[in-house]
C-alpha atoms as a PDB file:
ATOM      1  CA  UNK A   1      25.043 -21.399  56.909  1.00  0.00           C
ATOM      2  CA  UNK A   2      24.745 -24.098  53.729  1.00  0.00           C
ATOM      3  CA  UNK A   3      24.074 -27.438  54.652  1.00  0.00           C
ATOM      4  CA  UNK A   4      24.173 -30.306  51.244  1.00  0.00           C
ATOM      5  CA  UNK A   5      23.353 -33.657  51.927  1.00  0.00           C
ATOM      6  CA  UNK A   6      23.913 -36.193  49.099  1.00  0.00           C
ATOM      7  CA  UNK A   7      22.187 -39.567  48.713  1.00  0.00           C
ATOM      8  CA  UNK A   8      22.098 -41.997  45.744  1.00  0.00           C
ATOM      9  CA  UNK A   9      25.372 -43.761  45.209  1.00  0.00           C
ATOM     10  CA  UNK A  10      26.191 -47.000  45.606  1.00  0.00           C
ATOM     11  CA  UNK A  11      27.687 -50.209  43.364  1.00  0.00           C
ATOM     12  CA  UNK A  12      26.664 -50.442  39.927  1.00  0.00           C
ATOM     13  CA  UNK A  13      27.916 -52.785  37.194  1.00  0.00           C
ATOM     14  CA  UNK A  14      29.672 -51.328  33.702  1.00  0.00           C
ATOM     15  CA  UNK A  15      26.406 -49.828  31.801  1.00  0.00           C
ATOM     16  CA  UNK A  16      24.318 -49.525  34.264  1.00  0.00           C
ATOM     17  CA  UNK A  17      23.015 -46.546  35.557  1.00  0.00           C
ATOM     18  CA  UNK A  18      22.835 -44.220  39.369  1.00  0.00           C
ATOM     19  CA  UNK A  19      21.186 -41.240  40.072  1.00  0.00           C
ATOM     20  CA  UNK A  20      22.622 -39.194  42.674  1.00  0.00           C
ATOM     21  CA  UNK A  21      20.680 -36.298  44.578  1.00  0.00           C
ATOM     22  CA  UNK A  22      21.665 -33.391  46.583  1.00  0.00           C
ATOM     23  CA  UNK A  23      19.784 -31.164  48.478  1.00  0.00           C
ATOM     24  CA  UNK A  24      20.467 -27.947  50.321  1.00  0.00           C
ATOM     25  CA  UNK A  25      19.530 -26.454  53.162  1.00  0.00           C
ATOM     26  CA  UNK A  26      19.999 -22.288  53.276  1.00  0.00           C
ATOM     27  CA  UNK A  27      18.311 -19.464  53.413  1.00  0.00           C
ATOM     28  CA  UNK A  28      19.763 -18.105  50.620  1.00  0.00           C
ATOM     29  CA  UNK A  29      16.775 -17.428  48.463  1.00  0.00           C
ATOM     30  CA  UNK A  30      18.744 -18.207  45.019  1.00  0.00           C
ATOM     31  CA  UNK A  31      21.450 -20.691  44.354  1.00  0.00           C
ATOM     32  CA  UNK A  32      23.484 -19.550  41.576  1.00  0.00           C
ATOM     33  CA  UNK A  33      25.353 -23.121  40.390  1.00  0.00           C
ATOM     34  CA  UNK A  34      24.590 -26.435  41.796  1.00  0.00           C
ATOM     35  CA  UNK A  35      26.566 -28.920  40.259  1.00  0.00           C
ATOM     36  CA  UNK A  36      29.046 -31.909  40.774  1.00  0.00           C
ATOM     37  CA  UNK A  37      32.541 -32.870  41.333  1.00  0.00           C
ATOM     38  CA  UNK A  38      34.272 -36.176  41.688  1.00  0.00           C
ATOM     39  CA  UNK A  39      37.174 -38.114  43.527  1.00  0.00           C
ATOM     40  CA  UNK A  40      39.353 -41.119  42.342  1.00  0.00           C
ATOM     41  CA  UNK A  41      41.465 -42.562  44.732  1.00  0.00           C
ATOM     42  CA  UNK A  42      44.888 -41.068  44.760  1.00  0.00           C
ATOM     43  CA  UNK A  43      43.556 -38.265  41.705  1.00  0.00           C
ATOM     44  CA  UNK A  44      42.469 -34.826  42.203  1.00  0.00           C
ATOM     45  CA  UNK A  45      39.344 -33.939  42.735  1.00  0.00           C
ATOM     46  CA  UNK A  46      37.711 -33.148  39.466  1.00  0.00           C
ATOM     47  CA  UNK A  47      34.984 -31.343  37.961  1.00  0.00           C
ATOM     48  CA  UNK A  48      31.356 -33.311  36.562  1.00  0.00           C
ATOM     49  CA  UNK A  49      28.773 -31.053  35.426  1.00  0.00           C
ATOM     50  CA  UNK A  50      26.793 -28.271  36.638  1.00  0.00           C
ATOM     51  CA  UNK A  51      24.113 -26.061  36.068  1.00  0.00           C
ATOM     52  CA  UNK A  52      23.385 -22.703  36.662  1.00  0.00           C
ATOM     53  CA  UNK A  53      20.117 -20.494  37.653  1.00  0.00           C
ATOM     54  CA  UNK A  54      19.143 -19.514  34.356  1.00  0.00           C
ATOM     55  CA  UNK A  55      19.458 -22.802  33.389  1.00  0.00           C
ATOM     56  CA  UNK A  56      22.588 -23.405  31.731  1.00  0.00           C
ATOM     57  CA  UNK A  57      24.017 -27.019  32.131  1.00  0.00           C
ATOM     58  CA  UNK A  58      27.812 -27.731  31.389  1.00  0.00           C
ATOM     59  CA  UNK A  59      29.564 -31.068  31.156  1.00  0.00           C
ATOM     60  CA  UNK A  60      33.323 -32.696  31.551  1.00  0.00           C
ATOM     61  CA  UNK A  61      33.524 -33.996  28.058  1.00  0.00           C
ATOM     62  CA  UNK A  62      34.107 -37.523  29.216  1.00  0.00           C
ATOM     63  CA  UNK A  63      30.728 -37.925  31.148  1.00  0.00           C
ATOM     64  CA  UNK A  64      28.877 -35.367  28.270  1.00  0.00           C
ATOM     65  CA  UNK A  65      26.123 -37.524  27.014  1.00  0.00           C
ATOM     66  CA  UNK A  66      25.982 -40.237  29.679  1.00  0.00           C
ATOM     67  CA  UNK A  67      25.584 -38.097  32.425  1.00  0.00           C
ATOM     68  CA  UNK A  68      22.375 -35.604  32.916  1.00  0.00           C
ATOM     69  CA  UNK A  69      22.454 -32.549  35.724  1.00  0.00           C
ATOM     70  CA  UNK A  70      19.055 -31.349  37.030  1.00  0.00           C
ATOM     71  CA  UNK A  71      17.981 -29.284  39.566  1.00  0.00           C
ATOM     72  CA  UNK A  72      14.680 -28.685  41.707  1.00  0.00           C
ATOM     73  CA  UNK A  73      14.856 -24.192  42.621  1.00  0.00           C
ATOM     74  CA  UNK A  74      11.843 -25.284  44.424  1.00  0.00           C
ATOM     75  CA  UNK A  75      13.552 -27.730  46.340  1.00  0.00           C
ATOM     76  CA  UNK A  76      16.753 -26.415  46.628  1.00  0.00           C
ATOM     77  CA  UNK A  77      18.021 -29.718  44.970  1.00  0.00           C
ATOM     78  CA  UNK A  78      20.579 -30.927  42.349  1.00  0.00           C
ATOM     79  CA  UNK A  79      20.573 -34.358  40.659  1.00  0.00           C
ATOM     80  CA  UNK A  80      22.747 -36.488  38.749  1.00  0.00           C
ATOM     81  CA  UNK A  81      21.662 -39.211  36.393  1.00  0.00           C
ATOM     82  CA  UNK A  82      24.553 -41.180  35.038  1.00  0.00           C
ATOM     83  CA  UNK A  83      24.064 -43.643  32.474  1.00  0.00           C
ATOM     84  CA  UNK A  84      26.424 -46.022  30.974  1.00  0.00           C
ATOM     85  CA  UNK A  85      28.588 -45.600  33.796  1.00  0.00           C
ATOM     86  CA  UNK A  86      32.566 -47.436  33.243  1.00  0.00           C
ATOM     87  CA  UNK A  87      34.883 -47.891  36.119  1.00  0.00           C
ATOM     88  CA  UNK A  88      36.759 -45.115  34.987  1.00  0.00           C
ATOM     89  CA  UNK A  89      33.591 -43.129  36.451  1.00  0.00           C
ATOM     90  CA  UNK A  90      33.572 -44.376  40.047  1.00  0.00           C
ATOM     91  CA  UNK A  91      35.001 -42.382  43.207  1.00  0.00           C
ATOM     92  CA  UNK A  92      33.392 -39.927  45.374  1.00  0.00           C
ATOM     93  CA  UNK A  93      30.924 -37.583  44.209  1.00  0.00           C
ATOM     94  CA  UNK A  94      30.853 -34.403  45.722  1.00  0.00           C
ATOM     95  CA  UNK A  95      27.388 -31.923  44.918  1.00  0.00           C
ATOM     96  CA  UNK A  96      28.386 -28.413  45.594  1.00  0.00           C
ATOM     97  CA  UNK A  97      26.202 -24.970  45.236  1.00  0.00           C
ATOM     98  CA  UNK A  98      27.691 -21.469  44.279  1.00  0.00           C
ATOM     99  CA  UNK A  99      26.235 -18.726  46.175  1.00  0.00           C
ATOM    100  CA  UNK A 100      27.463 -15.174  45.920  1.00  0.00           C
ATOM    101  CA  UNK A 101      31.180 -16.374  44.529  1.00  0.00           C
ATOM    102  CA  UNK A 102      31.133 -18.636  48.130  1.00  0.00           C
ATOM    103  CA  UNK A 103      31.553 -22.112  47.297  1.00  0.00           C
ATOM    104  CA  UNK A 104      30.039 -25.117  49.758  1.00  0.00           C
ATOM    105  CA  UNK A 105      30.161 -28.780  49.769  1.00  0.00           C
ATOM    106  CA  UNK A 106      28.647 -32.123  50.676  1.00  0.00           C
ATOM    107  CA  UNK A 107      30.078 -34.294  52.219  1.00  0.00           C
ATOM    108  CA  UNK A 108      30.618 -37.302  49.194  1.00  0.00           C
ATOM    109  CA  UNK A 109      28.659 -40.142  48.475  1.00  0.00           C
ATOM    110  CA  UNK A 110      30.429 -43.500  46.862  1.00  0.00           C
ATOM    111  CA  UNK A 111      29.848 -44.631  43.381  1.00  0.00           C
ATOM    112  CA  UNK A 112      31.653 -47.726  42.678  1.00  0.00           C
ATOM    113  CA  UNK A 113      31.270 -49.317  39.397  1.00  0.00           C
ATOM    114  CA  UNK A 114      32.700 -52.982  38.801  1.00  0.00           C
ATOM    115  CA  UNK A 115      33.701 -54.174  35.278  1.00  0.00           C
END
């Protein structure tokens, strides 16, 4: 059983910045990705960044050098720093963790970003 829960979003203004967290509760004893995904209205869900146990972090080359993934092994936590976020970059943000090729999800926070 994988439990995320998500906190951090919210409304922002064009440039300014969110940090979003995500922690997980399971008794896995290692996560193998924690990372993000995102959700415009009537768009697919789409990939953000993530990184990986070794410590590997990939980007979507849209949010690469704005946005900043982190996570906490100790705390079972993922973060999210966006900077100079754009409208283009709100929807639903969705953390996820990859655990032996299984796949779970939060549950979405909002990040809504007016011009």
């Amino acid at each position: 059983q994988v439990q995320l829960v998500e906190s951090g979003g919210g409304l922002v203004q064009a440039g300014g910045s969110l940090r979003l967290s995500c922690a997980a509760t399971t008794s896995a004893s290692n996560i193998d990705v924690m990372g993000w995904y995102r959700q415009a209205p009537g768009k697919p869900r789409e990939w953000v960044a993530e990184e990986s146990d070794s410590g590997t972090s990939i980007y979507k080359s849209s949010v690469k050098g704005r946005f900043t993934v982190s996570r906490d092994n100790a705390k079972k936590s993922v973060y999210l720093q966006m900077t100079s976020l754009q409208p283009e970059d709100a929807g639903v943000y969705y953390c996820y963790v990859q655990i032996s090729r299984s796949k779970y999800w939060g549950q979405g926070t909002q990040v809504t970003v007016s011009a």
